[in-house]
Every structure is written in structure tokens, then in C-alpha cells.
C-alpha atoms as a PDB file:
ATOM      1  CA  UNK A   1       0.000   0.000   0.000  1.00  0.00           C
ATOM      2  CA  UNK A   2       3.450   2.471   0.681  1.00  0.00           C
ATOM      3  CA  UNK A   3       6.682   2.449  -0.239  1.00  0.00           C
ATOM      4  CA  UNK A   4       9.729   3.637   1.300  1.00  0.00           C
ATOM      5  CA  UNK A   5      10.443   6.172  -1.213  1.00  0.00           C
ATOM      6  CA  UNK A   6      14.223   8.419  -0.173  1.00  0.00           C
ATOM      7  CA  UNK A   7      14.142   6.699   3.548  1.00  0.00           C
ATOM      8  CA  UNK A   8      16.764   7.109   5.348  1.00  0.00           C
ATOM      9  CA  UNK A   9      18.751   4.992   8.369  1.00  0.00           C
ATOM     10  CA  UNK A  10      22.395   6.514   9.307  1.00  0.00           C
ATOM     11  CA  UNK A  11      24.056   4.411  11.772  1.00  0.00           C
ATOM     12  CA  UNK A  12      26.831   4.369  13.930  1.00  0.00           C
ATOM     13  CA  UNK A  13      29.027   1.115  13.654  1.00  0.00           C
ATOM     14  CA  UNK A  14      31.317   2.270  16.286  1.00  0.00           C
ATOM     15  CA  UNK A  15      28.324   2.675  18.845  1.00  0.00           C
ATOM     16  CA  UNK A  16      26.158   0.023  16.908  1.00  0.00           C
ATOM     17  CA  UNK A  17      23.517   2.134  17.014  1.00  0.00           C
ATOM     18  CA  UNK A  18      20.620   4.067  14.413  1.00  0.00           C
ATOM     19  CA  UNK A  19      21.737   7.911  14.817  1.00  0.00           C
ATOM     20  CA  UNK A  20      19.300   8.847  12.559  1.00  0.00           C
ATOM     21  CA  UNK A  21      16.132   7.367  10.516  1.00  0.00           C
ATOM     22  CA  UNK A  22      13.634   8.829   8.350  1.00  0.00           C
ATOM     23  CA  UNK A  23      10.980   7.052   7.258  1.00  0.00           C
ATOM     24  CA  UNK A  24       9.113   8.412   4.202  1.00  0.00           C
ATOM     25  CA  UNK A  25       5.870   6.584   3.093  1.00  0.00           C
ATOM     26  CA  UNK A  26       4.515   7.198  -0.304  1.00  0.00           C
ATOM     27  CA  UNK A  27       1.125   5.912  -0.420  1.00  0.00           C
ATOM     28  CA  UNK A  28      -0.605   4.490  -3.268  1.00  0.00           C
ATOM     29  CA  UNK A  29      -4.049   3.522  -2.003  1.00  0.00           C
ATOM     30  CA  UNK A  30      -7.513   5.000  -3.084  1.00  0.00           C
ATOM     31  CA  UNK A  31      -9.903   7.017  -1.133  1.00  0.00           C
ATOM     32  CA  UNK A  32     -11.742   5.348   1.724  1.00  0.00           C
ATOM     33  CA  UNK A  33     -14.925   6.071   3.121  1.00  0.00           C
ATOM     34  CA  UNK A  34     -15.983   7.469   6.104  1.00  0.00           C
ATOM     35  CA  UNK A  35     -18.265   9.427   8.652  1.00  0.00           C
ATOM     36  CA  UNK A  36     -17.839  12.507  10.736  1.00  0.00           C
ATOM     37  CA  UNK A  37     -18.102  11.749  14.663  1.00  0.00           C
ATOM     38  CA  UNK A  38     -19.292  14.824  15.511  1.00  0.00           C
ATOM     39  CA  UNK A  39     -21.997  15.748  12.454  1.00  0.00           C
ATOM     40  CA  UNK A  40     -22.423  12.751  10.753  1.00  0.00           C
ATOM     41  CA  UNK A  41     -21.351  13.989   7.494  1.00  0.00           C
ATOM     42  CA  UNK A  42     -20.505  11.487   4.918  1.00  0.00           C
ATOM     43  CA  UNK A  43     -16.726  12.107   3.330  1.00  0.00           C
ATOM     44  CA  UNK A  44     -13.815  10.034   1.413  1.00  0.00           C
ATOM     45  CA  UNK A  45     -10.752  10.450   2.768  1.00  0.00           C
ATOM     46  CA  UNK A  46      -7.149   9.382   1.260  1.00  0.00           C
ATOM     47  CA  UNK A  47      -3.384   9.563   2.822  1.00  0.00           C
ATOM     48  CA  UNK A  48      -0.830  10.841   0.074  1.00  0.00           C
ATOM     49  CA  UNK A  49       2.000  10.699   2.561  1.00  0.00           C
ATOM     50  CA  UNK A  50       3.549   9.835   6.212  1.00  0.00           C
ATOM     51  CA  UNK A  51       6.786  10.979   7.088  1.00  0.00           C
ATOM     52  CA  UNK A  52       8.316  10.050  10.633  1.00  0.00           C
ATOM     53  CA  UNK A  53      11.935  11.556  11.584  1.00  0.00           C
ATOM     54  CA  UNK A  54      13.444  10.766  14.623  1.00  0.00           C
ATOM     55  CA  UNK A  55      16.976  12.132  15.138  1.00  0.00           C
ATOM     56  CA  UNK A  56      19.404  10.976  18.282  1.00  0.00           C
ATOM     57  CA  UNK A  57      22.418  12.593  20.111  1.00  0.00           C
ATOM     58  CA  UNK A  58      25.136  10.871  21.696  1.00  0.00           C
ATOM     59  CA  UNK A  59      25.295  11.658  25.580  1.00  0.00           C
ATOM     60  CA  UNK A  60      28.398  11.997  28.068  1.00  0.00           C
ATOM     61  CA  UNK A  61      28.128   8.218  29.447  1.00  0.00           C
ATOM     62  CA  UNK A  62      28.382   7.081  25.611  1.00  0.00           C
ATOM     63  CA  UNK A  63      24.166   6.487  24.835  1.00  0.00           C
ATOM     64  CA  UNK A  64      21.991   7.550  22.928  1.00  0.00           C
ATOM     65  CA  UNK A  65      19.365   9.802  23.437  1.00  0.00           C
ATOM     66  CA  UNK A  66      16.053  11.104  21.744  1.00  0.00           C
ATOM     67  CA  UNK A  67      16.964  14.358  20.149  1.00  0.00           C
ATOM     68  CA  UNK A  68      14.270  14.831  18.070  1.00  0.00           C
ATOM     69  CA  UNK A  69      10.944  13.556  16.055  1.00  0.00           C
ATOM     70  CA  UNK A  70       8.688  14.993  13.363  1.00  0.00           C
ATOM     71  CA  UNK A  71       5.984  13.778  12.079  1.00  0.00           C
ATOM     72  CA  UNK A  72       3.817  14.951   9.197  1.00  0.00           C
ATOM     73  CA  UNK A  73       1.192  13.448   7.320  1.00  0.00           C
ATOM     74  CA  UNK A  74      -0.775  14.936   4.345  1.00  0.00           C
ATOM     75  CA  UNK A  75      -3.821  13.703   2.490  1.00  0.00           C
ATOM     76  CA  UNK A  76      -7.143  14.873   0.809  1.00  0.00           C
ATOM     77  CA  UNK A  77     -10.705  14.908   2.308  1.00  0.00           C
ATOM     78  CA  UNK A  78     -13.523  14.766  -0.072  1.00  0.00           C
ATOM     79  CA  UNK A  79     -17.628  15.709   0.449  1.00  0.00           C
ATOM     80  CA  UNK A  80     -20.131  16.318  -1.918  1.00  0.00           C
ATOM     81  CA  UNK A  81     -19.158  19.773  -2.107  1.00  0.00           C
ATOM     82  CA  UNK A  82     -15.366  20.406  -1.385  1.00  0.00           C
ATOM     83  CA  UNK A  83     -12.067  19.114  -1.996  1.00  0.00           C
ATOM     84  CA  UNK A  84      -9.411  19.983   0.350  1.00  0.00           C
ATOM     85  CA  UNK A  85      -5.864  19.102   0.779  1.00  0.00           C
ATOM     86  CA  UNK A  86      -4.860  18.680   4.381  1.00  0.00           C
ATOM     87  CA  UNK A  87      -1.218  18.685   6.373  1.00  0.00           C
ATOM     88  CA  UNK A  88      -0.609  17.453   9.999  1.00  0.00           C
ATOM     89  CA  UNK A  89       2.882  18.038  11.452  1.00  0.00           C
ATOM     90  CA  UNK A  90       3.763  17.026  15.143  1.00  0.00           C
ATOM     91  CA  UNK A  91       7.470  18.316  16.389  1.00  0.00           C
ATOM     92  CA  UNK A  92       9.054  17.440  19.578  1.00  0.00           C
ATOM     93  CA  UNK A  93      12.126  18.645  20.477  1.00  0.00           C
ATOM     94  CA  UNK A  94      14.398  17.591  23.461  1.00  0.00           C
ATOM     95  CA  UNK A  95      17.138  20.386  24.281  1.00  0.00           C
ATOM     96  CA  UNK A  96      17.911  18.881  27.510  1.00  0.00           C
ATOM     97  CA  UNK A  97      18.636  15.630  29.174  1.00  0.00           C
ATOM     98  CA  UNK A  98      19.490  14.725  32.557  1.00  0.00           C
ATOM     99  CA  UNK A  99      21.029  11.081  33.114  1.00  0.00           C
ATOM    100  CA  UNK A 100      19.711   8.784  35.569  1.00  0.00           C
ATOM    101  CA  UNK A 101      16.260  11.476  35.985  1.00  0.00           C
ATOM    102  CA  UNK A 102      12.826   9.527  35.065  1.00  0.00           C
ATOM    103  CA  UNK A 103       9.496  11.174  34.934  1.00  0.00           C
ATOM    104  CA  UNK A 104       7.289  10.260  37.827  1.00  0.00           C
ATOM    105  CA  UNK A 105       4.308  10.305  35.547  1.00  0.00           C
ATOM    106  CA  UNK A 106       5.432   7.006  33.813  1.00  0.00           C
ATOM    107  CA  UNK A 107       4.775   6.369  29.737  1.00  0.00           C
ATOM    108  CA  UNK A 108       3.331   8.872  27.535  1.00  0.00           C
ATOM    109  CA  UNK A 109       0.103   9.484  26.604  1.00  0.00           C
ATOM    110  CA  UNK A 110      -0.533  10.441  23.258  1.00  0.00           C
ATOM    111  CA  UNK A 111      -4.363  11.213  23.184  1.00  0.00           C
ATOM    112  CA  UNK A 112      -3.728  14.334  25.615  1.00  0.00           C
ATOM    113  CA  UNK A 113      -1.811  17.083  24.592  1.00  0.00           C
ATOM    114  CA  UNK A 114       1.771  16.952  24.773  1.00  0.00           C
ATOM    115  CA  UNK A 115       1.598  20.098  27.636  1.00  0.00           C
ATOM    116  CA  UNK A 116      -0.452  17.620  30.444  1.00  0.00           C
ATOM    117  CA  UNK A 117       2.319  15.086  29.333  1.00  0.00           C
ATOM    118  CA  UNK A 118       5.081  16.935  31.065  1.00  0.00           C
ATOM    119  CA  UNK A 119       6.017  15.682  34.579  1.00  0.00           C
ATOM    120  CA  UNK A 120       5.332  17.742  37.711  1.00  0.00           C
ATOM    121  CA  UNK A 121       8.686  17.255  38.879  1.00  0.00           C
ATOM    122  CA  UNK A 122      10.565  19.107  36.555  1.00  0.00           C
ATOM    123  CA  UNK A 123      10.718  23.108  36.848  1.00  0.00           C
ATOM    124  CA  UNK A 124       8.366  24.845  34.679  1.00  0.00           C
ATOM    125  CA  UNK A 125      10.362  27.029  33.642  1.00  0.00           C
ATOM    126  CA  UNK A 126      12.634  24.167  32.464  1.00  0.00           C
ATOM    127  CA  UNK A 127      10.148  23.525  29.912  1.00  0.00           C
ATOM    128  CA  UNK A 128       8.968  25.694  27.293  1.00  0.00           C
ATOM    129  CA  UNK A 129       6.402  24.991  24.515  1.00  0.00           C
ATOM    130  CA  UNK A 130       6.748  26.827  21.432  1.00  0.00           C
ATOM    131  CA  UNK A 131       3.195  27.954  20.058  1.00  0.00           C
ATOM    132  CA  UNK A 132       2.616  29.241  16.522  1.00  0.00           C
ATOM    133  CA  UNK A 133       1.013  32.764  16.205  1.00  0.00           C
ATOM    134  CA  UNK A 134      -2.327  31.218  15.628  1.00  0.00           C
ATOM    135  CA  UNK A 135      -2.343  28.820  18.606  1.00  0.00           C
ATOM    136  CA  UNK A 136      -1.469  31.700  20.679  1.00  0.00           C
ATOM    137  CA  UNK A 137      -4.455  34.148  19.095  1.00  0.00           C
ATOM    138  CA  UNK A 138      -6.995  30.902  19.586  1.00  0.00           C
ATOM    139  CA  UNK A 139      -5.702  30.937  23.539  1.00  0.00           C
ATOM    140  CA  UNK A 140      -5.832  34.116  23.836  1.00  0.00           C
ATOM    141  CA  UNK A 141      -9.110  34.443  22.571  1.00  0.00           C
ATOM    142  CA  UNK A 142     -10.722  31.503  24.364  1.00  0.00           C
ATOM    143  CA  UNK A 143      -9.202  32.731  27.741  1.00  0.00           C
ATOM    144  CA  UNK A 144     -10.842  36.389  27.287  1.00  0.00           C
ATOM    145  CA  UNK A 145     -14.389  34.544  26.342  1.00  0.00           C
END
């Protein structure tokens, strides 16, 4: 249904370890249907593409560590009257590691935002999320409503 069109896997034989790895999926399926949760509204829907980086830095006791992932995804969404592509890109970014520190919360949970992810043990002002000029308009306009 994909292929692995300009994937990519650098690894490091001194380490034996993936360093980096890209995974680009090129899909070649047709248009599915489906049905809105919320309204009900009949639509076709169809995934063009899936692309999943994840990027690692080596830390001071030798190991690997998460440094980064990406993931974006873009498709089309058909009804009787529109056609519209769509794009879906998730970034997480780790500038910051601490050896031998584990989150209290345990595993994360990906069907809460990533912001009730973070631990209450670290600092807040340790972490900072970086929000695009529209996310911060939408806040600010649901907190003054």
C-alpha cells in the first residue's frame, strides 16, 4: 500500500547504534470512506504521505538519546461539495537531558496534549512549549471569552 520512497537509516558502527532514521511513506491507495463523529457527514478520505523523523544525540556516558521527532502526514478529504488538501505536522524537540532522571508520571500518553504530558517534577520554567502565532491568538481568545 506504501513504499519507502528516499528513507533514510544513518548508523553508527562504532556505537552500533541508528543515529538517525527517516521514514518516508509514499502511499498508493484510493480514497476510503468514512463518517464525521461529531456531524455525521458522509466524506472520502485518502493519505498521500507519512513521514516520521526521529533524530538521536550521543550523551556523556556514551548512549543515545532522543533528540528529536517529526511527524507529518498529508492527504485529501472529499464531500459532496469540497475538496481539500490537508497537512498534519507534530514536532518534539528535546534540548535537555538529565542522566539517571525519570518522569514520575510514567509512559506517555498520546491522546492528551503533549503540555499535560510533562512531569510535575521538573521546573516549569525548564520547559517551554513553542506555540505558533495562531495557537497563541486561539488561547488568547478563548481565555478572554
Amino acid at each position: 500500500l506504501y513504499n519507502h520512497k528516499n528513507s533514510l537509516i544513518v548508523f553508527d558502527e562504532d556505537f552500533k547504534s541508528i543515529k538517525h532514521l527517516k521514514l518516508n511513506m509514499i502511499y498508493s491507495s484510493d480514497f476510503e470512506k468514512d463518517i464525521s463523529k461529531n456531524y455525521k457527514i458522509p466524506y472520502k478520505k485518502k493519505t498521500k504521505s507519512h513521514t516520521i523523523e526521529l533524530s538521536f544525540k550521543k550523551l556523556k556516558n556514551k548512549k543515545y538519546s532522543i533528540s528529536y521527532f517529526v511527524s507529518e502526514l498529508k492527504g485529501v478529504l472529499k464531500t459532496k461539495t469540497y475538496t481539500s488538501n490537508i497537512s498534519s505536522k507534530q514536532s518534539l524537540f528535546i534540548s535537555k537531558s538529565i542522566l539517571g532522571k525519570n518522569s514520575k508520571k510514567g509512559n506517555f500518553d498520546f491522546n492528551k496534549p503533549f503540555y499535560k504530558n510533562i512531569s510535575n517534577d521538573l521546573k516549569i520554567n525548564e520547559v517551554k512549549i513553542l506555540l505558533t502565532e495562531k495557537e497563541k491568538f486561539f488561547l488568547k481568545k478563548m481565555s478572554s471569552s
